[in-house]
C-alpha atoms as a PDB file:
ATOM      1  CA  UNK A   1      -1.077 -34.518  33.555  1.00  0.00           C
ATOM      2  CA  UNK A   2       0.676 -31.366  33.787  1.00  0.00           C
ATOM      3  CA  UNK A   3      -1.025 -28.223  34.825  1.00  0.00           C
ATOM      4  CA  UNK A   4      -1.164 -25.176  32.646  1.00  0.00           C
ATOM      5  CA  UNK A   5       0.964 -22.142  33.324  1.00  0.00           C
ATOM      6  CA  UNK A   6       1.153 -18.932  30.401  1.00  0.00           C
ATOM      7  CA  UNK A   7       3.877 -16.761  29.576  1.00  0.00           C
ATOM      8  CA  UNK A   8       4.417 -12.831  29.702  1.00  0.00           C
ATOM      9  CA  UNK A   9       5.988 -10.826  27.183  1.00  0.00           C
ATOM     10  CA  UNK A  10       6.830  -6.998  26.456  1.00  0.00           C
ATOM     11  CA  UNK A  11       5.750  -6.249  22.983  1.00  0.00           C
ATOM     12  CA  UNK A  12       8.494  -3.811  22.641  1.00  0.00           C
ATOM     13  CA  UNK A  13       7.827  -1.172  20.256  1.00  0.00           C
ATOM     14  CA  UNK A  14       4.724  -1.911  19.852  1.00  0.00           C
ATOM     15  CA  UNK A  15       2.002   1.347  20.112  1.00  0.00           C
ATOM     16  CA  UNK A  16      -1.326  -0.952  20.102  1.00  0.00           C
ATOM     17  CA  UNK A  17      -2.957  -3.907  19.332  1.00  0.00           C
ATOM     18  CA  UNK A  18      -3.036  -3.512  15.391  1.00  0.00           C
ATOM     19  CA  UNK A  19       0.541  -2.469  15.214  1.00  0.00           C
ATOM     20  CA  UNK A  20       1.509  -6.323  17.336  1.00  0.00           C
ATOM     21  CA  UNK A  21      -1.092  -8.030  14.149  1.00  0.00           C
ATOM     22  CA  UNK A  22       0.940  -5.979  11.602  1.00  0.00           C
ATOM     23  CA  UNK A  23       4.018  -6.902  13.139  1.00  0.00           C
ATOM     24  CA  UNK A  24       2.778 -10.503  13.336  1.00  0.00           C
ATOM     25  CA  UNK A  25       1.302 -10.703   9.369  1.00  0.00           C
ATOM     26  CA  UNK A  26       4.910  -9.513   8.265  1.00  0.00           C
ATOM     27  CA  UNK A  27       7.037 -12.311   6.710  1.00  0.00           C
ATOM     28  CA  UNK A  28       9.954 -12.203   9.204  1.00  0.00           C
ATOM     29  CA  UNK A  29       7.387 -12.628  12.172  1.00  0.00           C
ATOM     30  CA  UNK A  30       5.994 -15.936  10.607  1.00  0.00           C
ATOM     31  CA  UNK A  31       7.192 -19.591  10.514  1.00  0.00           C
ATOM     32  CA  UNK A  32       7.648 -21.293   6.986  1.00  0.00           C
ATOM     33  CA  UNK A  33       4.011 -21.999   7.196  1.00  0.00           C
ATOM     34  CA  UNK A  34       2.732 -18.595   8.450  1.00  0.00           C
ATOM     35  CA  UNK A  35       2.038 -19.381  12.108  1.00  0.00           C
ATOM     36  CA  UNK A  36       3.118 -15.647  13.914  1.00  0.00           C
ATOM     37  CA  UNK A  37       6.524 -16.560  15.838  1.00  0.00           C
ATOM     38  CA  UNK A  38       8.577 -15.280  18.899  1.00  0.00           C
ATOM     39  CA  UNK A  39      12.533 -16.392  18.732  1.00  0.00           C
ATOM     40  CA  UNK A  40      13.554 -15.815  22.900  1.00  0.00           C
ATOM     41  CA  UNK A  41      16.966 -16.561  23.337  1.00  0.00           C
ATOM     42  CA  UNK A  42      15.939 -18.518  26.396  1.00  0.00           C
ATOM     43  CA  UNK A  43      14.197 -21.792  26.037  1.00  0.00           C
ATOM     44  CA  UNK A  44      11.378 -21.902  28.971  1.00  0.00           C
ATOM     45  CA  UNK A  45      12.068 -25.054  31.431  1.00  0.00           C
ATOM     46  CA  UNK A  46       7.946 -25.197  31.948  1.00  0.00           C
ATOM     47  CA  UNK A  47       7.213 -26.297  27.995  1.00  0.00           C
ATOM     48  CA  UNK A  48       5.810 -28.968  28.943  1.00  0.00           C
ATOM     49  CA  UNK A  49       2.907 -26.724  31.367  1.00  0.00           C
ATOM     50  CA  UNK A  50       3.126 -24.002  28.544  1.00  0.00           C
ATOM     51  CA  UNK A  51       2.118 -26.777  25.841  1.00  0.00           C
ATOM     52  CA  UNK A  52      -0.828 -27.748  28.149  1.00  0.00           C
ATOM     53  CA  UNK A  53      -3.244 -24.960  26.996  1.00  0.00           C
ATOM     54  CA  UNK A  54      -1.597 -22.146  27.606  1.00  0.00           C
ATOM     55  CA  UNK A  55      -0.872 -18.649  26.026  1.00  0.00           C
ATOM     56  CA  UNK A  56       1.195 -15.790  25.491  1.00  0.00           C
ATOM     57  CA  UNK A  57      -0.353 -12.231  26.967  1.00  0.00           C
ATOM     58  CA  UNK A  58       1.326  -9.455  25.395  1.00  0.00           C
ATOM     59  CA  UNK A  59       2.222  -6.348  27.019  1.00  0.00           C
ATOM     60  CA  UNK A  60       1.868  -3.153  25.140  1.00  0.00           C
ATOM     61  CA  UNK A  61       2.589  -0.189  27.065  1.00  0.00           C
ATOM     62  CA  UNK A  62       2.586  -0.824  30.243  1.00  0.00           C
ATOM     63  CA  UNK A  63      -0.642  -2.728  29.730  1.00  0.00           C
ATOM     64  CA  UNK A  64      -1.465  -6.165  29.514  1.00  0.00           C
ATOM     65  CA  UNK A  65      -4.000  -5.921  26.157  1.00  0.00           C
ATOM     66  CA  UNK A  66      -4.526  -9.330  24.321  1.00  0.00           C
ATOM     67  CA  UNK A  67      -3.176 -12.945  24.081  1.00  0.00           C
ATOM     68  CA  UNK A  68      -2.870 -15.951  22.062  1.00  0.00           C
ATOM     69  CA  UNK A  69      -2.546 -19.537  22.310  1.00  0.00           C
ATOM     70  CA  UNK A  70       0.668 -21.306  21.961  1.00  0.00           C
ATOM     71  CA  UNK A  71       1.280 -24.266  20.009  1.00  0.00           C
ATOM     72  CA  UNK A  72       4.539 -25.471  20.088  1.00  0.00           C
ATOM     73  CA  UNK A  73       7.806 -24.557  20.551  1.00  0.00           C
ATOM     74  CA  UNK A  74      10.633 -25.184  18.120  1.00  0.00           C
ATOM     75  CA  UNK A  75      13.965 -24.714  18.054  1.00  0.00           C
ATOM     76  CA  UNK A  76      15.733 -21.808  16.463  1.00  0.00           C
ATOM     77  CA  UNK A  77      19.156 -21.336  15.111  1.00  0.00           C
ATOM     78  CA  UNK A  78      20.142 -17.717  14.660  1.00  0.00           C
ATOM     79  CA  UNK A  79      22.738 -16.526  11.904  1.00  0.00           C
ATOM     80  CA  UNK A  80      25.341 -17.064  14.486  1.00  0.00           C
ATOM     81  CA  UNK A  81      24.564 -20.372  15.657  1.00  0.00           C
ATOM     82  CA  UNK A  82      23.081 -20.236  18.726  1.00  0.00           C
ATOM     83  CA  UNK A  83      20.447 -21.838  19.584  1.00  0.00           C
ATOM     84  CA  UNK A  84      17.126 -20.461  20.207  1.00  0.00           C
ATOM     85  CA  UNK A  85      13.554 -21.503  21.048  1.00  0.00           C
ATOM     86  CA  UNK A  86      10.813 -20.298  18.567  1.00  0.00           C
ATOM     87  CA  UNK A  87       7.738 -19.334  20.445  1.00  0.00           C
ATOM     88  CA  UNK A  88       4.446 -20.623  17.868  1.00  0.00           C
ATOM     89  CA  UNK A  89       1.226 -19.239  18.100  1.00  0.00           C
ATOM     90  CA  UNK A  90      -1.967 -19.921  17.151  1.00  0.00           C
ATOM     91  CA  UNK A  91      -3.107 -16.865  14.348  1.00  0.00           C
ATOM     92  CA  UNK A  92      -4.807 -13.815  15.830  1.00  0.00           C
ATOM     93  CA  UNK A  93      -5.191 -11.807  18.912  1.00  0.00           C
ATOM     94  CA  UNK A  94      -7.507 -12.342  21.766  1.00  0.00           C
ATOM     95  CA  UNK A  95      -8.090  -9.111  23.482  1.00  0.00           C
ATOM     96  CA  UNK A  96      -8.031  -9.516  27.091  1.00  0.00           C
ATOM     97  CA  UNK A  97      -9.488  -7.100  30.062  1.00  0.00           C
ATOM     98  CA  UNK A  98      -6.665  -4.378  30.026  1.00  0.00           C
ATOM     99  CA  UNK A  99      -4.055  -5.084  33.202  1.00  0.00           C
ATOM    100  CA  UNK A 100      -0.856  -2.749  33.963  1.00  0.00           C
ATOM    101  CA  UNK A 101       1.872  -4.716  34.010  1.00  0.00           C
ATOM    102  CA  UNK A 102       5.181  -2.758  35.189  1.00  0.00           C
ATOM    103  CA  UNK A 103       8.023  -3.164  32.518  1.00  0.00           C
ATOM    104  CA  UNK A 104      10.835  -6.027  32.715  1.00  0.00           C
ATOM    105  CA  UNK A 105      13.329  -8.155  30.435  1.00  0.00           C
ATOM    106  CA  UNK A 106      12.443 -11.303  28.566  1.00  0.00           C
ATOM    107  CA  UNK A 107       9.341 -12.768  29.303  1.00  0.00           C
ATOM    108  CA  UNK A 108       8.204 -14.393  32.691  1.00  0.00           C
ATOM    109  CA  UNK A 109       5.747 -17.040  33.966  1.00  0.00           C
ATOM    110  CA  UNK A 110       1.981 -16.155  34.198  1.00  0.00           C
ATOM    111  CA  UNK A 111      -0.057 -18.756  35.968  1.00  0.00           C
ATOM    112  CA  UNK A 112      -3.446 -19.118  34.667  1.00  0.00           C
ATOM    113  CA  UNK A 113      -5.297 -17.548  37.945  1.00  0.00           C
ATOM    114  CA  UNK A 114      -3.651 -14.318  37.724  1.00  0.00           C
ATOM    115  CA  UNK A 115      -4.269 -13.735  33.942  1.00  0.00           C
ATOM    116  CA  UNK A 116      -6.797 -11.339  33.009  1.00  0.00           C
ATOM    117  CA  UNK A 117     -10.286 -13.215  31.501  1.00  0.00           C
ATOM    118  CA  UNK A 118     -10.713 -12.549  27.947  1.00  0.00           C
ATOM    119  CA  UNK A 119     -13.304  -9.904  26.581  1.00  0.00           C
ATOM    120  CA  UNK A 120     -16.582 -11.069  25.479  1.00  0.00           C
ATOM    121  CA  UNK A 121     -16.839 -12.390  22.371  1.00  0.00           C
ATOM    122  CA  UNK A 122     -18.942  -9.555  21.214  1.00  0.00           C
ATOM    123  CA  UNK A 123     -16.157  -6.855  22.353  1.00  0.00           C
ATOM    124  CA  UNK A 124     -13.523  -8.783  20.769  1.00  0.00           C
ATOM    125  CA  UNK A 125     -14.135  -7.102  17.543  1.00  0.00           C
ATOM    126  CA  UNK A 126     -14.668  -3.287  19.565  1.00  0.00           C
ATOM    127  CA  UNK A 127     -11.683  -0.582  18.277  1.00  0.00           C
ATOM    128  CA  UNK A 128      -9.250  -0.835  20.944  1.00  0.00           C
ATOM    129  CA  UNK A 129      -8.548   1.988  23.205  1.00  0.00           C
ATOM    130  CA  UNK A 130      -4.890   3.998  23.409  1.00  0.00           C
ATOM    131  CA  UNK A 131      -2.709   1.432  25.726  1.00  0.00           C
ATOM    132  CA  UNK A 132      -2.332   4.720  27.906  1.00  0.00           C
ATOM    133  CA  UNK A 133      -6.081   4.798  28.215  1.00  0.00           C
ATOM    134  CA  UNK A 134      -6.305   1.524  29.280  1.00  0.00           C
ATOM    135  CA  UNK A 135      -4.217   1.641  31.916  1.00  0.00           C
ATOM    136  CA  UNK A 136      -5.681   5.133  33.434  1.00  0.00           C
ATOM    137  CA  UNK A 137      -8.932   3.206  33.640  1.00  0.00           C
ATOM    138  CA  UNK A 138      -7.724  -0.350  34.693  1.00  0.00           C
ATOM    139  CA  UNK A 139      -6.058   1.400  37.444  1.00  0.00           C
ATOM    140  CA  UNK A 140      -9.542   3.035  38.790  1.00  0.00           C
ATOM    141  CA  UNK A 141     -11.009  -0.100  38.244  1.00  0.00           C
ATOM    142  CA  UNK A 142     -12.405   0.145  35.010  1.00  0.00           C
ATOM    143  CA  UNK A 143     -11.814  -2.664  32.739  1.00  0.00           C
END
């Protein structure tokens, strides 16, 4: 049995949480069946550990702020024929305990120990905090 690893991801452009779900509910972010997407131009070499529970964390401002499960991955071909690998996920974002996470290109590897631990369940549903909040306090320790 494989072991479970996650990926990383900059949510670029993003400004919070609820702008990621808007971005997500739009049309162009959706598979033919209206599972939110990713389309990387890289096509991970761990799919196999990625498909074995584990998720996508998203960073939003220097912050990582929620994440959700992956399903599968299928492949993409853009408008100019290359191929791609469409990163599905399950509907909805799982808040997570707000990490900095210094910027970088594409996405990386997380492995499941170094992920931050989901909110409670009955936090889940709190208004998020300003990503630049987050950070100030996850960096004295408050999470």
């Amino acid at each position: 049995m494989p072991k479970t690893v996650n990926m990383l991801k900059l949510s670029v452009g993003t400004e919070d949480i609820a702008g990621l779900q808007e971005w997500q509910n739009t049309r162009r972010a959706q598979t033919d069946d209206g599972l939110p997407r990713h389309v990387t131009r890289m096509w991970p070499k761990r799919g196999e550990e990625i498909l074995n529970g584990g998720s996508i964390f998203w960073v939003i401002k220097g912050v990582i702020l929620c994440r959700q499960p992956i399903l599968h991955l299928d492949e993409y071909l853009s408008a100019d024929g290359i191929r791609r690998c469409s990163i599905v996920c399950q509907t909805g974002l799982i808040r997570v305990e707000a990490t900095p996470k210094r910027a970088f290109q594409g996405w990386r590897y997380l492995a499941v120990e170094d992920a931050p631990r989901d909110l409670p369940d009955g936090r889940q549903d709190e208004e998020a905090l300003p990503p630049e909040l987050s950070k100030a306090l996850a960096a004295i320790g408050v999470r």
